[in-house]
PDB file of N, CA and C in Angstrom:
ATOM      1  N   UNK A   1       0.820  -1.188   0.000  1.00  0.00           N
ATOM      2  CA  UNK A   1       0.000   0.000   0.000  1.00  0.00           C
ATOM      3  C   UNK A   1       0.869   1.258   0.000  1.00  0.00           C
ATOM      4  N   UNK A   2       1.890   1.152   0.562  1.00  0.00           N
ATOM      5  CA  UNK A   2       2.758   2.534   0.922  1.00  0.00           C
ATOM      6  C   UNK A   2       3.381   2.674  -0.566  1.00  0.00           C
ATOM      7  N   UNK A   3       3.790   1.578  -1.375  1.00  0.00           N
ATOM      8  CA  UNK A   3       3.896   1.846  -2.616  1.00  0.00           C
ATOM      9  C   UNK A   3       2.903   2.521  -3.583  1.00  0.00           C
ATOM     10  N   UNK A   4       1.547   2.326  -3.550  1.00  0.00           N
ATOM     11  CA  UNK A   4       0.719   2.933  -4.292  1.00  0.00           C
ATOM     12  C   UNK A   4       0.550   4.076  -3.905  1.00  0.00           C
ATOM     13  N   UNK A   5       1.099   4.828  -2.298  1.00  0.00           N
ATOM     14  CA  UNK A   5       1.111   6.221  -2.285  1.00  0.00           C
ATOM     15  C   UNK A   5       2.336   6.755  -2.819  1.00  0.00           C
ATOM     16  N   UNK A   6       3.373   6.119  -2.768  1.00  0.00           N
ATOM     17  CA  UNK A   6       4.395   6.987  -3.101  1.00  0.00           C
ATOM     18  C   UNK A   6       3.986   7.247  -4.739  1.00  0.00           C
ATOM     19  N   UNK A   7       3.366   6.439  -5.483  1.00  0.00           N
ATOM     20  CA  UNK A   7       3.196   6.448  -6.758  1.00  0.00           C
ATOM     21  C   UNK A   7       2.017   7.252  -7.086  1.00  0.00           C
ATOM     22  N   UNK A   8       1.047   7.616  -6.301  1.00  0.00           N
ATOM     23  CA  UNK A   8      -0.222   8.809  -6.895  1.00  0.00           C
ATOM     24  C   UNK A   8       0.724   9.513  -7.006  1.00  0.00           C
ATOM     25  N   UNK A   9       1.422  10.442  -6.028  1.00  0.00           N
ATOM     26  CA  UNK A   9       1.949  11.929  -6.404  1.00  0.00           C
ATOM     27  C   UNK A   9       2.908  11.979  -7.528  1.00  0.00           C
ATOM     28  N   UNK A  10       3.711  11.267  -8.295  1.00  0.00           N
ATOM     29  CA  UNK A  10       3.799  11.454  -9.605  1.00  0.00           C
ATOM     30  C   UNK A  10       2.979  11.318 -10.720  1.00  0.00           C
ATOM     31  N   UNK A  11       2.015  10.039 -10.285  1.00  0.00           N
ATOM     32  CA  UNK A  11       0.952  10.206 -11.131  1.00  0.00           C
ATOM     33  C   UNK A  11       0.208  11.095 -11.444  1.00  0.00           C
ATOM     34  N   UNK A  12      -0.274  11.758 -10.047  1.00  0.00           N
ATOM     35  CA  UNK A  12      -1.208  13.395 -10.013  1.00  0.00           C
ATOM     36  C   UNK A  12      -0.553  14.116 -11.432  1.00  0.00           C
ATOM     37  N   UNK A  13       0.803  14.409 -10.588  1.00  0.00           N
ATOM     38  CA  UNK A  13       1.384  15.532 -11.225  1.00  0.00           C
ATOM     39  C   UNK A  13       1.692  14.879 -13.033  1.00  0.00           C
ATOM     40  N   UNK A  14       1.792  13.985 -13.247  1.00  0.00           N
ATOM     41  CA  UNK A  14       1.627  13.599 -14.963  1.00  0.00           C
ATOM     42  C   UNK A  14       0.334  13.814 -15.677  1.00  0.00           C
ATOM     43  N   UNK A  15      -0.936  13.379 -14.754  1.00  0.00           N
ATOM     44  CA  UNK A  15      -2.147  13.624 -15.285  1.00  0.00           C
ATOM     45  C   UNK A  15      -2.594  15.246 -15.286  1.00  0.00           C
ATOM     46  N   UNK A  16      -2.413  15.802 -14.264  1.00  0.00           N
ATOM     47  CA  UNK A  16      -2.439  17.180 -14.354  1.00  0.00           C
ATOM     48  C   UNK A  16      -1.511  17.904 -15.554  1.00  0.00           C
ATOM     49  N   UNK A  17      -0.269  17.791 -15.758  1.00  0.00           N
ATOM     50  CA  UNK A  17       0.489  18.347 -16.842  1.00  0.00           C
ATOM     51  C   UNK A  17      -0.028  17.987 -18.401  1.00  0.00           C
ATOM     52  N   UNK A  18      -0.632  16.355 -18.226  1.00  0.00           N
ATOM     53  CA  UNK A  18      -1.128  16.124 -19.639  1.00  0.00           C
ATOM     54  C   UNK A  18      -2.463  17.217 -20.038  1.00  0.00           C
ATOM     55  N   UNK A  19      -3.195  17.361 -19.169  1.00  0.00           N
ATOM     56  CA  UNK A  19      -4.704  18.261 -19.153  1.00  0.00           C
ATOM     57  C   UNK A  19      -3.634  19.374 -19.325  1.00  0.00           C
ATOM     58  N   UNK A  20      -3.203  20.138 -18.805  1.00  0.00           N
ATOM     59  CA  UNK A  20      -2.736  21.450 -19.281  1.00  0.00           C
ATOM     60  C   UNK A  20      -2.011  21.743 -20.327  1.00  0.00           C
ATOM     61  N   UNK A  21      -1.156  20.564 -20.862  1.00  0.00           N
ATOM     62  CA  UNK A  21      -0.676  20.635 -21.631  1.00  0.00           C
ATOM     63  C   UNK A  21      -0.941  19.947 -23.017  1.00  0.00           C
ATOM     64  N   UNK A  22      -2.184  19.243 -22.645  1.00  0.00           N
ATOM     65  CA  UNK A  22      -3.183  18.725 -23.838  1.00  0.00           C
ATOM     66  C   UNK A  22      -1.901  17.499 -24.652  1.00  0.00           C
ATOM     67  N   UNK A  23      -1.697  17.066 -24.017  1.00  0.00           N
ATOM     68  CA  UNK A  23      -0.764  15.755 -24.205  1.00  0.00           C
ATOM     69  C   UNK A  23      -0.820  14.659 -23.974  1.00  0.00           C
ATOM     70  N   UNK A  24      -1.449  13.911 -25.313  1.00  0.00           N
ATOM     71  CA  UNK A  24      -1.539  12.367 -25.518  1.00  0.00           C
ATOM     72  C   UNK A  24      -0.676  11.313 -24.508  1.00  0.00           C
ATOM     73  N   UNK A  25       0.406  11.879 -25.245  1.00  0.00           N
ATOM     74  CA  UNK A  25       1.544  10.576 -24.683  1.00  0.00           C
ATOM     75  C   UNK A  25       1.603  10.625 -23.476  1.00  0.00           C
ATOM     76  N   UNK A  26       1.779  12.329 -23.001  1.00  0.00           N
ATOM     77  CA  UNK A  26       1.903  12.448 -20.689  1.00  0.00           C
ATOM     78  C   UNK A  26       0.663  11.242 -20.408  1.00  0.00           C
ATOM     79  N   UNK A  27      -1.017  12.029 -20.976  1.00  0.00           N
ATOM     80  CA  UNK A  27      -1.916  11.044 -20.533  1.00  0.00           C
ATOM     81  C   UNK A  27      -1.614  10.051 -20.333  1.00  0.00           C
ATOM     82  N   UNK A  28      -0.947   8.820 -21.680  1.00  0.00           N
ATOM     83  CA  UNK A  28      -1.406   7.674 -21.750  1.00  0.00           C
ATOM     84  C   UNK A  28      -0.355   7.267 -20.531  1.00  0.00           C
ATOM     85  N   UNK A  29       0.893   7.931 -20.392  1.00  0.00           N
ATOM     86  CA  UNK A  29       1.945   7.393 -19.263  1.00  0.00           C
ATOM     87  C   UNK A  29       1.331   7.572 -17.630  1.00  0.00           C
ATOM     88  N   UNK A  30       0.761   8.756 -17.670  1.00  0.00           N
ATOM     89  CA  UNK A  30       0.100   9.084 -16.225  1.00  0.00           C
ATOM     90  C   UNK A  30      -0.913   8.044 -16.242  1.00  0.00           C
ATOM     91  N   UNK A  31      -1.473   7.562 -17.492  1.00  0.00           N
ATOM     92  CA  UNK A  31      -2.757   6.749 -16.778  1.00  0.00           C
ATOM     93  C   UNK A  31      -2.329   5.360 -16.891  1.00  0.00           C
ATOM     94  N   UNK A  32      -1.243   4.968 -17.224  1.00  0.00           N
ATOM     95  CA  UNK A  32      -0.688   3.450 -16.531  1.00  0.00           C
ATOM     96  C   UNK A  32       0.351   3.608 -15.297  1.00  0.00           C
ATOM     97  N   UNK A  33       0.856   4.477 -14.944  1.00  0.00           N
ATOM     98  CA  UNK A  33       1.503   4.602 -13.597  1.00  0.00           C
ATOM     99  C   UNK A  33      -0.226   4.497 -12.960  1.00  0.00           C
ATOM    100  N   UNK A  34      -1.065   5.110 -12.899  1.00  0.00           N
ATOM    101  CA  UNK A  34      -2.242   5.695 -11.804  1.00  0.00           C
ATOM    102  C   UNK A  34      -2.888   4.073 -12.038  1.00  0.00           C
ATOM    103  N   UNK A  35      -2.777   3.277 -12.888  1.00  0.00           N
ATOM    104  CA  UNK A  35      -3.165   1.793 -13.213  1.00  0.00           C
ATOM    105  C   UNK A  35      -1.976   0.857 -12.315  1.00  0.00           C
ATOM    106  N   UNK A  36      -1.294   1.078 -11.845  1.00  0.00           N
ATOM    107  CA  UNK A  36      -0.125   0.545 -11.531  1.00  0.00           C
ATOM    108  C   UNK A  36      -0.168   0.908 -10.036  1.00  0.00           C
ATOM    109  N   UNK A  37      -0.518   2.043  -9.515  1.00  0.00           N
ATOM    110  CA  UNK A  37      -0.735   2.533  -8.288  1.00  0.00           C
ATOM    111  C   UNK A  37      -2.248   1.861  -7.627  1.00  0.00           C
ATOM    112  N   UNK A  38      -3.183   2.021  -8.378  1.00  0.00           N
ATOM    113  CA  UNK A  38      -3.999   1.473  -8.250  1.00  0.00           C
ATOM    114  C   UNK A  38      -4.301   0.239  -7.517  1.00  0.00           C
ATOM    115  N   UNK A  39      -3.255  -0.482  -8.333  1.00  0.00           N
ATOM    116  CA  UNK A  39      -3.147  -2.234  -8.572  1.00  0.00           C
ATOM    117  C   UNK A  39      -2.472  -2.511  -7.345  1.00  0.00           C
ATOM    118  N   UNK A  40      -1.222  -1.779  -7.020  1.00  0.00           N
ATOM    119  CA  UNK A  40      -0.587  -1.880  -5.620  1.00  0.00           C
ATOM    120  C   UNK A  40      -1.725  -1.334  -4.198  1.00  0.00           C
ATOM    121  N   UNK A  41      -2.486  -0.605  -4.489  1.00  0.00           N
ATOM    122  CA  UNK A  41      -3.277   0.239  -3.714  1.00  0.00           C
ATOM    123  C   UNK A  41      -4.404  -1.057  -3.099  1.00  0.00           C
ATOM    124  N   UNK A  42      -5.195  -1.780  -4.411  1.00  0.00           N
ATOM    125  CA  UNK A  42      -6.147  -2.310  -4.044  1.00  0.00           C
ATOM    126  C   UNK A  42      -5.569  -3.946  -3.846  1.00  0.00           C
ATOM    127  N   UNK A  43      -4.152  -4.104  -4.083  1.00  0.00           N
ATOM    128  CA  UNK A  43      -3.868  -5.471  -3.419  1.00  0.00           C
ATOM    129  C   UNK A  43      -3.019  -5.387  -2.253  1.00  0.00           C
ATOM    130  N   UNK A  44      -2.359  -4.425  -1.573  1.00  0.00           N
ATOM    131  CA  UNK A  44      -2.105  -4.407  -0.277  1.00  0.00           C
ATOM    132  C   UNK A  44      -3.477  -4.067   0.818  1.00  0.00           C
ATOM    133  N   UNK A  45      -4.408  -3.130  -0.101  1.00  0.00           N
ATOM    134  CA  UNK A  45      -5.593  -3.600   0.968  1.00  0.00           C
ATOM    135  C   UNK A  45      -6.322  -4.501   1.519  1.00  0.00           C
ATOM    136  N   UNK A  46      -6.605  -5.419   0.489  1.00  0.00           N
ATOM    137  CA  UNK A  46      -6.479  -6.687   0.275  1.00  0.00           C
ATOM    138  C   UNK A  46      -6.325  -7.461   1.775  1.00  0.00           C
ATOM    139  N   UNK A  47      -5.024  -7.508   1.116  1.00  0.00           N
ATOM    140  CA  UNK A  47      -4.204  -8.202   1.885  1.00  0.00           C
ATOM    141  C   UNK A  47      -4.357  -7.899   3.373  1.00  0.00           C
ATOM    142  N   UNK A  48      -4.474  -6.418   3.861  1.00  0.00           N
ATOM    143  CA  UNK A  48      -4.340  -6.394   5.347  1.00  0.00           C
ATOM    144  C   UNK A  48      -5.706  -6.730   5.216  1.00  0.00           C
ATOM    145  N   UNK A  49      -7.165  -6.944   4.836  1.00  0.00           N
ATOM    146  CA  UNK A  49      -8.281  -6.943   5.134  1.00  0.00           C
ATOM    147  C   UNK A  49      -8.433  -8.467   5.229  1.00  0.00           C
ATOM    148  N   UNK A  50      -7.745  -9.172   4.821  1.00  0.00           N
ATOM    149  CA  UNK A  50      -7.927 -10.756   4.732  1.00  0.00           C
ATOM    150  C   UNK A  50      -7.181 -10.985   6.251  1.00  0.00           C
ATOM    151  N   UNK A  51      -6.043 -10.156   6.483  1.00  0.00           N
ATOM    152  CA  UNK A  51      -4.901 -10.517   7.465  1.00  0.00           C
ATOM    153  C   UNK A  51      -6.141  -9.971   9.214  1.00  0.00           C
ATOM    154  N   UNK A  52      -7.149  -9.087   8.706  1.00  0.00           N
ATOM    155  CA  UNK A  52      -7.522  -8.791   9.737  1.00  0.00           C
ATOM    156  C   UNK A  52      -9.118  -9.430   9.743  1.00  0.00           C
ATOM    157  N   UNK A  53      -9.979  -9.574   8.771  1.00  0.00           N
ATOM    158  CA  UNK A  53     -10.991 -10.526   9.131  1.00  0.00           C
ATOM    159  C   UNK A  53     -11.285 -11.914   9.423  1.00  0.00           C
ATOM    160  N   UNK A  54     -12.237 -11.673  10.527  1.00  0.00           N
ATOM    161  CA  UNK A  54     -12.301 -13.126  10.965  1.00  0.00           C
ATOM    162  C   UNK A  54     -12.424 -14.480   9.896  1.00  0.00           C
ATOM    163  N   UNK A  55     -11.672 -15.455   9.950  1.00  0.00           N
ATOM    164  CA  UNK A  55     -12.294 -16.656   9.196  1.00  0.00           C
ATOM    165  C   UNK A  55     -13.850 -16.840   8.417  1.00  0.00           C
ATOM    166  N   UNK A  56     -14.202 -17.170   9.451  1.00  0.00           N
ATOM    167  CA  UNK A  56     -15.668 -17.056   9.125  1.00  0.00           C
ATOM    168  C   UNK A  56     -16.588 -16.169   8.710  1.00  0.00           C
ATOM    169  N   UNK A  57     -16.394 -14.788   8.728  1.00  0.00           N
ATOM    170  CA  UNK A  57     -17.110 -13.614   8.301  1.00  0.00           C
ATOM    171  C   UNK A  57     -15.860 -13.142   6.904  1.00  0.00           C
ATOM    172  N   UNK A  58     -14.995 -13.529   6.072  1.00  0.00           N
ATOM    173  CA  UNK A  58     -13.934 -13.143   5.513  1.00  0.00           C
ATOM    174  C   UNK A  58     -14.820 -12.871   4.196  1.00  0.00           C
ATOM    175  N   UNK A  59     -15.755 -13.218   3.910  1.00  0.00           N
ATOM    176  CA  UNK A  59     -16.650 -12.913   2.410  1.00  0.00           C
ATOM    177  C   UNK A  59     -16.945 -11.725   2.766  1.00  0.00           C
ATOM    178  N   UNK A  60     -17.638 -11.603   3.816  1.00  0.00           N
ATOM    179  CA  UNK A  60     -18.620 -10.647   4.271  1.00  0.00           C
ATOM    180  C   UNK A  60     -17.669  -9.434   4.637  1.00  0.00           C
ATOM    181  N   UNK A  61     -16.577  -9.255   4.920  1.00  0.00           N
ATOM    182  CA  UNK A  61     -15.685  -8.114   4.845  1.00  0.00           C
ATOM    183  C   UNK A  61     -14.954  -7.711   4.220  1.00  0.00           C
ATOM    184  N   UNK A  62     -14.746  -8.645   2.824  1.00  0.00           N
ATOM    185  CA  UNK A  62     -13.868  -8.589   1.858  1.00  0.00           C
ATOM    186  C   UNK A  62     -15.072  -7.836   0.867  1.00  0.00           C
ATOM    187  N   UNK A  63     -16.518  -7.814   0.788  1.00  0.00           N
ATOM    188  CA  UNK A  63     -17.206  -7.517   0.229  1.00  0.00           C
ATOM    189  C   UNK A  63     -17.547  -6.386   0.386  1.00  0.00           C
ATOM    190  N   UNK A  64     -17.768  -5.878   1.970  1.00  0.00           N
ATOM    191  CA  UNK A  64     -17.646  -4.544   1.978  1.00  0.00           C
ATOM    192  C   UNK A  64     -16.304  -3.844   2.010  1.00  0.00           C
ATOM    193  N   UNK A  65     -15.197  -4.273   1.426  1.00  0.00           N
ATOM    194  CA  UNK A  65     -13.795  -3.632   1.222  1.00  0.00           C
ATOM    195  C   UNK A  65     -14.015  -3.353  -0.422  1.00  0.00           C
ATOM    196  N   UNK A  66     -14.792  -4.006  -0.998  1.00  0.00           N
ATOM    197  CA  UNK A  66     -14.770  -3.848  -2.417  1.00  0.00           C
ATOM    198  C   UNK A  66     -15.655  -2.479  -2.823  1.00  0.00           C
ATOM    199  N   UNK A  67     -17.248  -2.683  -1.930  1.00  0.00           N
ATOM    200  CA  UNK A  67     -17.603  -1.533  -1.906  1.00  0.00           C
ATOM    201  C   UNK A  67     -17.653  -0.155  -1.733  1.00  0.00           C
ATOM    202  N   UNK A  68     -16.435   0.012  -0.197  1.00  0.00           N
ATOM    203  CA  UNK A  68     -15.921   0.885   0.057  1.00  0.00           C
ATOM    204  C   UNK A  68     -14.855   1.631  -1.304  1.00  0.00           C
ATOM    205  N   UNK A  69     -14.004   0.435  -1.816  1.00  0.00           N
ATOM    206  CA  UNK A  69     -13.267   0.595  -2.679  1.00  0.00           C
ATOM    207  C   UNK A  69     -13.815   1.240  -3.962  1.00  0.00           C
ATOM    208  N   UNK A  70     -15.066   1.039  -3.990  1.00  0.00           N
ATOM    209  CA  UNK A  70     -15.833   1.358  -5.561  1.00  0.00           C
ATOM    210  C   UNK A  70     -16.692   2.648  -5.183  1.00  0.00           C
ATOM    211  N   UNK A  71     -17.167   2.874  -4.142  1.00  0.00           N
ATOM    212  CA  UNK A  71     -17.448   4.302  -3.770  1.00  0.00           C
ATOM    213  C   UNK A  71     -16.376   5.180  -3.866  1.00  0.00           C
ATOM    214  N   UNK A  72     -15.006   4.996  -3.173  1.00  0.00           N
ATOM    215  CA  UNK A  72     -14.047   5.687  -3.609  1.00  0.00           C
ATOM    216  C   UNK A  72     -13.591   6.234  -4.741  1.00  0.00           C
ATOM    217  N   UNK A  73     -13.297   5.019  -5.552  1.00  0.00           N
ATOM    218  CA  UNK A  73     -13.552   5.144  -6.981  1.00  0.00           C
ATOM    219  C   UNK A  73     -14.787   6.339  -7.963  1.00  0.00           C
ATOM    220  N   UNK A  74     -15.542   6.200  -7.275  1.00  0.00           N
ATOM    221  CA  UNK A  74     -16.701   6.705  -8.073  1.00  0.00           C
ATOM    222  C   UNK A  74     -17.187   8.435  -7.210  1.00  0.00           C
ATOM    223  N   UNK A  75     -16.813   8.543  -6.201  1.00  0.00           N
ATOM    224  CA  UNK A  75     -17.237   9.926  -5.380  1.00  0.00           C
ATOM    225  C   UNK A  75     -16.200  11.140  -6.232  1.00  0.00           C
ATOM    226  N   UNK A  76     -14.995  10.603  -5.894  1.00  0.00           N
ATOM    227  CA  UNK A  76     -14.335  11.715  -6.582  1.00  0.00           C
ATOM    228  C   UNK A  76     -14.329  12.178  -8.333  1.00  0.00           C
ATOM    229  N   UNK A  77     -14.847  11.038  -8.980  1.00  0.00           N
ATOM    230  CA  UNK A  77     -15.206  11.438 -10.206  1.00  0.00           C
ATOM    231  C   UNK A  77     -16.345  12.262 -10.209  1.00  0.00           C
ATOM    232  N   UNK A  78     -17.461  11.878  -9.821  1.00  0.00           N
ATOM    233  CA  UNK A  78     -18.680  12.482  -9.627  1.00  0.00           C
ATOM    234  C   UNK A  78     -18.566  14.126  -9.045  1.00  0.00           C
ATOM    235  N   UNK A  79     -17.856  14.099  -7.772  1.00  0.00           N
ATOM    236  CA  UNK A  79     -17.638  15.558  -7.536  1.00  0.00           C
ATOM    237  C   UNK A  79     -16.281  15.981  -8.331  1.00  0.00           C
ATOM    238  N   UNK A  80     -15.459  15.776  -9.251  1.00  0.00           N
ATOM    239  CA  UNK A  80     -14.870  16.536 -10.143  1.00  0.00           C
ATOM    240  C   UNK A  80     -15.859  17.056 -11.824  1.00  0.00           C
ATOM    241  N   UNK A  81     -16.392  16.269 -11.610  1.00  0.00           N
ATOM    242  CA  UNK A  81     -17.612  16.499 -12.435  1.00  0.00           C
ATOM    243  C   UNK A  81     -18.905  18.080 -12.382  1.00  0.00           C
ATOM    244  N   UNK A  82     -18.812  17.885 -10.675  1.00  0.00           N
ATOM    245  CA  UNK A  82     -19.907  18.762 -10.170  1.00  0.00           C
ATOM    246  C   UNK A  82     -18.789  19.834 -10.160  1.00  0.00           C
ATOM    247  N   UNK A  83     -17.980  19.950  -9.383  1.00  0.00           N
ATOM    248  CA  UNK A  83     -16.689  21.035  -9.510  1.00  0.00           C
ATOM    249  C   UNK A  83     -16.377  21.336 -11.047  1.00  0.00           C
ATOM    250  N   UNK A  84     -15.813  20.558 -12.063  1.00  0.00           N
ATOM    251  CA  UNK A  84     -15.778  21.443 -13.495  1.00  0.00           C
ATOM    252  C   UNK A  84     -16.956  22.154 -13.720  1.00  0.00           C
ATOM    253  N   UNK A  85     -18.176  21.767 -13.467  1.00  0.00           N
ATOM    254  CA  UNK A  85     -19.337  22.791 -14.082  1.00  0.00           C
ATOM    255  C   UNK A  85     -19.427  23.726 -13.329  1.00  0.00           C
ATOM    256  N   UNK A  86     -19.110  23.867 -12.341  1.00  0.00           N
ATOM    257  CA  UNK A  86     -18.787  25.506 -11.531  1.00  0.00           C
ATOM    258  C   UNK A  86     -18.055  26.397 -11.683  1.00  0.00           C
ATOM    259  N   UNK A  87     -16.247  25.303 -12.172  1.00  0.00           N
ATOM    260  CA  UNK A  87     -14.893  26.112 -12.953  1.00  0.00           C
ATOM    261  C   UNK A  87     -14.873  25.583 -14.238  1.00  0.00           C
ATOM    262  N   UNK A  88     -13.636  25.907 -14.472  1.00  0.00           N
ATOM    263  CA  UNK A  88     -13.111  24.924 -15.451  1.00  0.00           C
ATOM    264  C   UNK A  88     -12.709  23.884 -15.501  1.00  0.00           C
ATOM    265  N   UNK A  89     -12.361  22.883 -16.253  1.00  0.00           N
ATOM    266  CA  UNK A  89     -12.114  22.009 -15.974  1.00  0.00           C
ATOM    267  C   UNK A  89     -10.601  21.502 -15.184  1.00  0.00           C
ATOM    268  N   UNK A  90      -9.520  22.650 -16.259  1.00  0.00           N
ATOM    269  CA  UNK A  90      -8.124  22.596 -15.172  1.00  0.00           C
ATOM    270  C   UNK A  90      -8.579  23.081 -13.544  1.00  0.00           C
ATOM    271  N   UNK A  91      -9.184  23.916 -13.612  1.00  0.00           N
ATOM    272  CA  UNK A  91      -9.234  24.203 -12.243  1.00  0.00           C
ATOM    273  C   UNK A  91      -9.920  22.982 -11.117  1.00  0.00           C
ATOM    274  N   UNK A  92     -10.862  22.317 -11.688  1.00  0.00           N
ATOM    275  CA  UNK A  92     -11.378  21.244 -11.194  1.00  0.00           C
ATOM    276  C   UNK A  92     -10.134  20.133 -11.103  1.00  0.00           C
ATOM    277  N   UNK A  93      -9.456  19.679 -12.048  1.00  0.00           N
ATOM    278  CA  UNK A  93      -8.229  19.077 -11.831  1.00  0.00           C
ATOM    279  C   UNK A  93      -7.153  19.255 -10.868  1.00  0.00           C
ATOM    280  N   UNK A  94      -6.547  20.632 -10.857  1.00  0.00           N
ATOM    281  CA  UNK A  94      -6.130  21.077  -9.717  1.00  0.00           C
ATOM    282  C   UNK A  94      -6.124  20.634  -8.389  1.00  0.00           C
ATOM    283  N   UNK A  95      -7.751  21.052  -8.208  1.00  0.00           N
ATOM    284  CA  UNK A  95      -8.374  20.484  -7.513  1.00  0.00           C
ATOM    285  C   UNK A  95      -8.285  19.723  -6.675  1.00  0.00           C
ATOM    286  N   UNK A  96      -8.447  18.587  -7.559  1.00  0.00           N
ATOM    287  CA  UNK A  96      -8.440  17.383  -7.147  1.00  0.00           C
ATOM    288  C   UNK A  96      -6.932  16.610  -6.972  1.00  0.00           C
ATOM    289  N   UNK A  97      -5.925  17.120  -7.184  1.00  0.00           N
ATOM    290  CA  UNK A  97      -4.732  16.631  -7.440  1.00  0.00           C
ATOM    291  C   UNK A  97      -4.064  17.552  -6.544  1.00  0.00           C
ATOM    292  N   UNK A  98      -4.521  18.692  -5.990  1.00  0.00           N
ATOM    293  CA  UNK A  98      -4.154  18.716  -4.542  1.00  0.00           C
ATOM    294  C   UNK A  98      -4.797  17.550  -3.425  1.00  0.00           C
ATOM    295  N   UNK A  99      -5.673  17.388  -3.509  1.00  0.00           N
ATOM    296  CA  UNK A  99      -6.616  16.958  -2.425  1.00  0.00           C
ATOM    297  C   UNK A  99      -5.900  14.958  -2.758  1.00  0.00           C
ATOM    298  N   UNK A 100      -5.675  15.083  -3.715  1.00  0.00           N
ATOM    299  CA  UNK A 100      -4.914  13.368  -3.558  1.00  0.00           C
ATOM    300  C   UNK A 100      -3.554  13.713  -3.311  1.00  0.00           C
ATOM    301  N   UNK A 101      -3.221  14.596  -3.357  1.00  0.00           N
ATOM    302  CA  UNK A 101      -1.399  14.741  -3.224  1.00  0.00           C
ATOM    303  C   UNK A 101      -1.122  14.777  -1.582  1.00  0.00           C
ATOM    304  N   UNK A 102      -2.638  15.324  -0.584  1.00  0.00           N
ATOM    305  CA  UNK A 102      -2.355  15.756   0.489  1.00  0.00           C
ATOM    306  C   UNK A 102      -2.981  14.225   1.197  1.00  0.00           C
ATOM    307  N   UNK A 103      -3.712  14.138   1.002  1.00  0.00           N
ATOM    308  CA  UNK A 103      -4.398  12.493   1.388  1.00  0.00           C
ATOM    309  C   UNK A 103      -2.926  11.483   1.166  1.00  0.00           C
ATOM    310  N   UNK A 104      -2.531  11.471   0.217  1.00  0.00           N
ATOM    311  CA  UNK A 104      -1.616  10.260  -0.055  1.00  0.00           C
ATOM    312  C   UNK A 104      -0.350  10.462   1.201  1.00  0.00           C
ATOM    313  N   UNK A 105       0.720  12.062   1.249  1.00  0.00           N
ATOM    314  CA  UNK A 105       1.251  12.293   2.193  1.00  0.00           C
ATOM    315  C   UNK A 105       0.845  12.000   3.309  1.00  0.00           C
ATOM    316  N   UNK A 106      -0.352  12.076   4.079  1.00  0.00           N
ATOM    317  CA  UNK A 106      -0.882  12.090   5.183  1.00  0.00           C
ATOM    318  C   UNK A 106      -0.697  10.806   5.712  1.00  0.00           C
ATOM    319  N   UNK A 107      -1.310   9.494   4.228  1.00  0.00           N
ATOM    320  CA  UNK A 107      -0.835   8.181   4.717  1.00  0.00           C
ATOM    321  C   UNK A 107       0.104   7.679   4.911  1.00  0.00           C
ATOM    322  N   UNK A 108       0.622   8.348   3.751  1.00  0.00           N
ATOM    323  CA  UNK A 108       2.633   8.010   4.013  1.00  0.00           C
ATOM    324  C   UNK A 108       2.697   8.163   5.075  1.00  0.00           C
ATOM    325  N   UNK A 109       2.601   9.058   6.294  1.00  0.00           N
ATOM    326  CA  UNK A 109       2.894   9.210   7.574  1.00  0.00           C
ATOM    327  C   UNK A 109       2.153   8.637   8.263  1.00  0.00           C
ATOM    328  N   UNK A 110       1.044   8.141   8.428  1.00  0.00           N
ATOM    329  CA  UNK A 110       0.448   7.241   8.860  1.00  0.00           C
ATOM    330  C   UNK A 110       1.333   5.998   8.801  1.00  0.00           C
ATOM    331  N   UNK A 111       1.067   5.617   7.199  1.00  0.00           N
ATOM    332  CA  UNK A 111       1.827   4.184   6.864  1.00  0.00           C
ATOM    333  C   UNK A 111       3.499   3.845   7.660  1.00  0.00           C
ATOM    334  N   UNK A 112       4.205   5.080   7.635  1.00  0.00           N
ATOM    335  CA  UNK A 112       5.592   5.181   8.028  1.00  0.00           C
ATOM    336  C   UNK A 112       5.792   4.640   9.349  1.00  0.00           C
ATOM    337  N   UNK A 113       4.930   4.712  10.321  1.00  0.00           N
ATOM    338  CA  UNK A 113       4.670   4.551  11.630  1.00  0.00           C
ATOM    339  C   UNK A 113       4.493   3.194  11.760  1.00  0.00           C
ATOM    340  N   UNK A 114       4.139   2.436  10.851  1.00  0.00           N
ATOM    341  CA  UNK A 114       3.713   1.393  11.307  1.00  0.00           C
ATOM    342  C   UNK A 114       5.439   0.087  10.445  1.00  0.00           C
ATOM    343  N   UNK A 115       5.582   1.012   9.294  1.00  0.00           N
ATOM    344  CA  UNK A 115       6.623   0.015   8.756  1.00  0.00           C
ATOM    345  C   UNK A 115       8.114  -0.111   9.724  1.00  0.00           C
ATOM    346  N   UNK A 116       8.096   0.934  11.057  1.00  0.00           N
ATOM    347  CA  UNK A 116       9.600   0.931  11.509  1.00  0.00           C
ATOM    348  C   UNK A 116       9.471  -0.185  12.647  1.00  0.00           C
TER     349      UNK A 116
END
């Protein structure tokens, strides 16, 4: 998991430069690092959610880890959505690529605490 944070904040900052700079190739690279972060993101969660539910209830919490996971997924699109129709759209990007740049740090320090 601490890998998929260290990897949003370059990702942010590639997907943000491709939108401003209206660039194919940044996109397509920012959006397989953010595929790659992702992938580390939702299999170390995984993993501690299996490492921490009970045996017997392990469907039943792995199921709401998926959901949680897919609301996540889906809130911040939805309100970058509601935010571009208020700004623009860079500005809505912005946005949002502060607000994951500061979330991801936050865990890093969270996460850091627990790896020493």
């Amino acid at each position: 998991m601490l890998a998929a944070l260290v990897l949003m904040i370059p990702t942010v900052a590639l997907i943000v430069a491709a939108q401003v700079f209206a660039s194919m190739a940044v996109m397509i690279a920012g959006t397989a690092l953010c595929g790659v972060a992702a992938a580390f993101g939702y299999r170390g969660g995984l993993q501690v959610v299996n490492q921490l539910a009970p045996a017997g209830r392990r469907a039943e919490v792995v199921s709401a880890f998926f959901v949680c996971c897919f609301c996540g997924n889906a809130l911040p699109v939805i309100g970058i959505g509601v935010l571009s129709s208020w700004t623009s759209a860079t500005t809505a990007s912005l946005a949002f690529a502060g607000m994951i740049t500061v979330f991801s740090l936050v865990a890093l320090g969270f996460g850091a605490k627990y790896v020493r």
